[in-house]
N, C-alpha and C. Protein backbone atom coordinates (compact mmCIF):
# COMPACT_ATOMS: atom_id res chain seq x y z
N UNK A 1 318.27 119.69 8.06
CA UNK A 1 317.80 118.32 8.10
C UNK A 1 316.42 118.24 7.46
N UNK A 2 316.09 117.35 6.78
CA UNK A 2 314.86 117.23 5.66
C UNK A 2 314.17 116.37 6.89
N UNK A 3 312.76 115.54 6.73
CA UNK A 3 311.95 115.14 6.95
C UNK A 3 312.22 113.85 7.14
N UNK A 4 313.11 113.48 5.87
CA UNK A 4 313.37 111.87 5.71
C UNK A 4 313.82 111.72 6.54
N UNK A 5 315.48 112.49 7.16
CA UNK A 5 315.97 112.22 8.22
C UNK A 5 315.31 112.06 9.36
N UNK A 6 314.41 113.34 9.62
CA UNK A 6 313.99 113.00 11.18
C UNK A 6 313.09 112.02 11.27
N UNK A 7 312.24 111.44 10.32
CA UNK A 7 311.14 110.12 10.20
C UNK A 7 312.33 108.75 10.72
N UNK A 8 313.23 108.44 9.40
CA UNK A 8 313.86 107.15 9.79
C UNK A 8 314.57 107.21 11.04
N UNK A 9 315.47 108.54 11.19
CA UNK A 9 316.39 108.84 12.58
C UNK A 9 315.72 108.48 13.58
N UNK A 10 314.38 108.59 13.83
CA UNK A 10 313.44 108.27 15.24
C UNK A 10 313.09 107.27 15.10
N UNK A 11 312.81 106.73 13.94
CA UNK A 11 312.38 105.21 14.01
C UNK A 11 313.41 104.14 14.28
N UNK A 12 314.65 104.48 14.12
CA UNK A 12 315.97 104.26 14.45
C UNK A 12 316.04 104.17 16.39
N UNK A 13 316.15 105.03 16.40
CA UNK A 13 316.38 105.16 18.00
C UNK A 13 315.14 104.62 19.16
N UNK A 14 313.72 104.94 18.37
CA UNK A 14 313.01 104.28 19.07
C UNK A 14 312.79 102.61 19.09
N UNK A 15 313.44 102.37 17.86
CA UNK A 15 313.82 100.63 17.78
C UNK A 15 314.70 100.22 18.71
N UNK A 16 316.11 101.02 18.64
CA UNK A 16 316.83 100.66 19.86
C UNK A 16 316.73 100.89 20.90
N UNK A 17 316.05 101.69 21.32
CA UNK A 17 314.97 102.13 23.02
C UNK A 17 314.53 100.69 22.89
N UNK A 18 313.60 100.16 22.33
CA UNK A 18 312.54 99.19 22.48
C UNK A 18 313.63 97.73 22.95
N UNK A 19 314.34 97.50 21.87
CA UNK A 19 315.20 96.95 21.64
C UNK A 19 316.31 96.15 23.00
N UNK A 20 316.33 97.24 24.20
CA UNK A 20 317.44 97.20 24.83
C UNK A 20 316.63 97.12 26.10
N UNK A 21 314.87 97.74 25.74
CA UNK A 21 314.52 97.31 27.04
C UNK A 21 313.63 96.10 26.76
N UNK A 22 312.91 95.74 26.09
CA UNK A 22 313.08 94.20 25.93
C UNK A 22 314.05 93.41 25.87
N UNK A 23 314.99 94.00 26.10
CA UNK A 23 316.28 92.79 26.39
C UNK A 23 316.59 92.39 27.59
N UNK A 24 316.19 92.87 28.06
CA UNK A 24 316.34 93.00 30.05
C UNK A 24 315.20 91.98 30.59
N UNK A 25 314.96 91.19 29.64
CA UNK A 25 313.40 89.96 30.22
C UNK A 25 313.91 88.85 29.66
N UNK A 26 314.25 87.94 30.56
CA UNK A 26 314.64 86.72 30.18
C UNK A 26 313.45 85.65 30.55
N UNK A 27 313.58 85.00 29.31
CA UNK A 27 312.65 83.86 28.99
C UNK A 27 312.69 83.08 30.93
N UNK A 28 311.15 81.94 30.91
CA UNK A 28 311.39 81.72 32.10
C UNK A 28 312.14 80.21 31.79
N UNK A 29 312.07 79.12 32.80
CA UNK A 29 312.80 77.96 32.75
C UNK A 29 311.81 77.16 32.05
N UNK A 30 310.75 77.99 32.37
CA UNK A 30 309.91 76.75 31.71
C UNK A 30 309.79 76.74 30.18
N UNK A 31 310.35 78.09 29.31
CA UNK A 31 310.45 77.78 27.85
C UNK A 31 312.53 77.77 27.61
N UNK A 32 312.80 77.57 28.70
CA UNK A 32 314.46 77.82 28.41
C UNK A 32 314.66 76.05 28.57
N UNK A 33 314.15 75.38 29.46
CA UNK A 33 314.31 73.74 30.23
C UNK A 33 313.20 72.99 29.48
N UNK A 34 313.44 72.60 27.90
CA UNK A 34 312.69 71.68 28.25
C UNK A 34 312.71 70.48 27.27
N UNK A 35 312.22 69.43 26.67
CA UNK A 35 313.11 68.40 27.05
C UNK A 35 313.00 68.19 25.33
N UNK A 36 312.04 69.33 24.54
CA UNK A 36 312.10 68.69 22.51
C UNK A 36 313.28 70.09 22.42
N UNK A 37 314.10 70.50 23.11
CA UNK A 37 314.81 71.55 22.44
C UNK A 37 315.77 71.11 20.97
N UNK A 38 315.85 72.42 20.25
CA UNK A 38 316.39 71.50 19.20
C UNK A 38 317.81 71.70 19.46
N UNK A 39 318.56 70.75 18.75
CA UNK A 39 319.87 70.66 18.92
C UNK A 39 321.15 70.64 18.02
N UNK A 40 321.35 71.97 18.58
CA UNK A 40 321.87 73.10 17.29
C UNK A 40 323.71 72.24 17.06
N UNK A 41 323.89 71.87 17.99
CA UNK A 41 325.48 71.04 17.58
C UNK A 41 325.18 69.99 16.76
N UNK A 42 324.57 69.26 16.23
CA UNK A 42 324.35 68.54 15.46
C UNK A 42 324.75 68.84 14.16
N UNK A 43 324.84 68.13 13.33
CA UNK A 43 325.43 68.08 11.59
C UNK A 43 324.18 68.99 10.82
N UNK A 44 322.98 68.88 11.60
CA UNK A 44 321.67 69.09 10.42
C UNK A 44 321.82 70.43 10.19
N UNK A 45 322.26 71.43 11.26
CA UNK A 45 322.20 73.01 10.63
C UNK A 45 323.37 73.36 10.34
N UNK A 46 324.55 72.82 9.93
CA UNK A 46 325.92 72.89 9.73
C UNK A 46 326.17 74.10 8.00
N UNK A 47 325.07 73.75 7.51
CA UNK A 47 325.01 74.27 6.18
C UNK A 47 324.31 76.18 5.95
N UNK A 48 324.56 76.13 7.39
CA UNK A 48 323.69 77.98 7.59
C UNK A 48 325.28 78.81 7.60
N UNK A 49 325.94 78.35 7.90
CA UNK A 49 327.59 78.54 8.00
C UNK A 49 328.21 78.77 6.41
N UNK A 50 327.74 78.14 5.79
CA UNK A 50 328.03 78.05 4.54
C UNK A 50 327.11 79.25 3.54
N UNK A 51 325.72 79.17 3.55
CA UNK A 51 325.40 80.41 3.45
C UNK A 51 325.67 81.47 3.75
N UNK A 52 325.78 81.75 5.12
CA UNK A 52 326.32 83.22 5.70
C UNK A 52 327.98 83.50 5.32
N UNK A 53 328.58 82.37 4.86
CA UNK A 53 329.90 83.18 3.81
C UNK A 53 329.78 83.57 2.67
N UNK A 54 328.53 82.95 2.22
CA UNK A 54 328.26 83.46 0.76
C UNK A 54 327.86 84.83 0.26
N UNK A 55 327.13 84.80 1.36
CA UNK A 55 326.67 86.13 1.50
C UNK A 55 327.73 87.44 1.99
N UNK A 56 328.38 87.21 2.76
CA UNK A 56 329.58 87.67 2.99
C UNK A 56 330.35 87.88 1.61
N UNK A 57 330.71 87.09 1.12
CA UNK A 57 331.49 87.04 -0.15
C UNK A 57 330.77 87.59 -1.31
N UNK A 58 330.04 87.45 -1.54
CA UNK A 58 329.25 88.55 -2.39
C UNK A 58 328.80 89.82 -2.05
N UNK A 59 328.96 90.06 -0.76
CA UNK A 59 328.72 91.40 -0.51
C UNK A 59 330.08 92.15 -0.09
N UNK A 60 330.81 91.51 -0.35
CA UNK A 60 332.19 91.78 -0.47
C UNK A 60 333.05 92.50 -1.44
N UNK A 61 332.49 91.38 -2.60
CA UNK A 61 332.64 91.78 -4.14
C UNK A 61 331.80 92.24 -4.81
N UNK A 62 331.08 92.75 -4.05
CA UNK A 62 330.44 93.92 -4.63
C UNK A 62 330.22 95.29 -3.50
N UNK A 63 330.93 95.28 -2.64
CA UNK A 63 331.48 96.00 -2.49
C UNK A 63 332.62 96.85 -2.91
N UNK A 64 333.32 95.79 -3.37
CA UNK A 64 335.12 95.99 -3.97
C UNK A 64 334.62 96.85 -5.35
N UNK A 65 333.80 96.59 -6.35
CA UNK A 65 333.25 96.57 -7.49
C UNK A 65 332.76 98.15 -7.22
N UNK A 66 332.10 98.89 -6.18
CA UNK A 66 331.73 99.72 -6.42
C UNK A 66 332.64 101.02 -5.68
N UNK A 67 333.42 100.55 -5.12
CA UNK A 67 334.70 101.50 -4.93
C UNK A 67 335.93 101.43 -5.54
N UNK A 68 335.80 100.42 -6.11
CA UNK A 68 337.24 100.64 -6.64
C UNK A 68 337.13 100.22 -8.14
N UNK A 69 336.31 100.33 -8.64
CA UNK A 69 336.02 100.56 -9.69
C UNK A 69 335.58 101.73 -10.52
């Protein structure tokens, strides 16, 4: 194992250490309840859906492009 590995490999695992125990803290009511939340069912962010296939789809076909080509 070279250097590179063990540098990113730990920075890896200590992200997901960090990761999993900051996940265990939930926001309180008072930033979860309150009354300017924005409101994500609405039409206005409908178009992030549409990006994230694009992206999908191009990383798709170019995926395809570099294996099976």
């Amino acid at each position: 194992m070279d250097a590179n590995t063990l540098i990113f490999g730990s920075m890896a695992v200590i992200s997901l250490a960090a990761f999993f125990y900051l996940g265990k803290f939930k926001a309180s009511p008072k930033q979860t309840q309150r009354d300017d939340r924005i409101n994500w069912s609405s039409g206005k962010y409908g178009f992030i859906k549409y990006i994230i296939l694009g992206v999908a789809v191009i990383l798709g076909i170019s995926l395809l492009i570099k294996f099976v080509f």
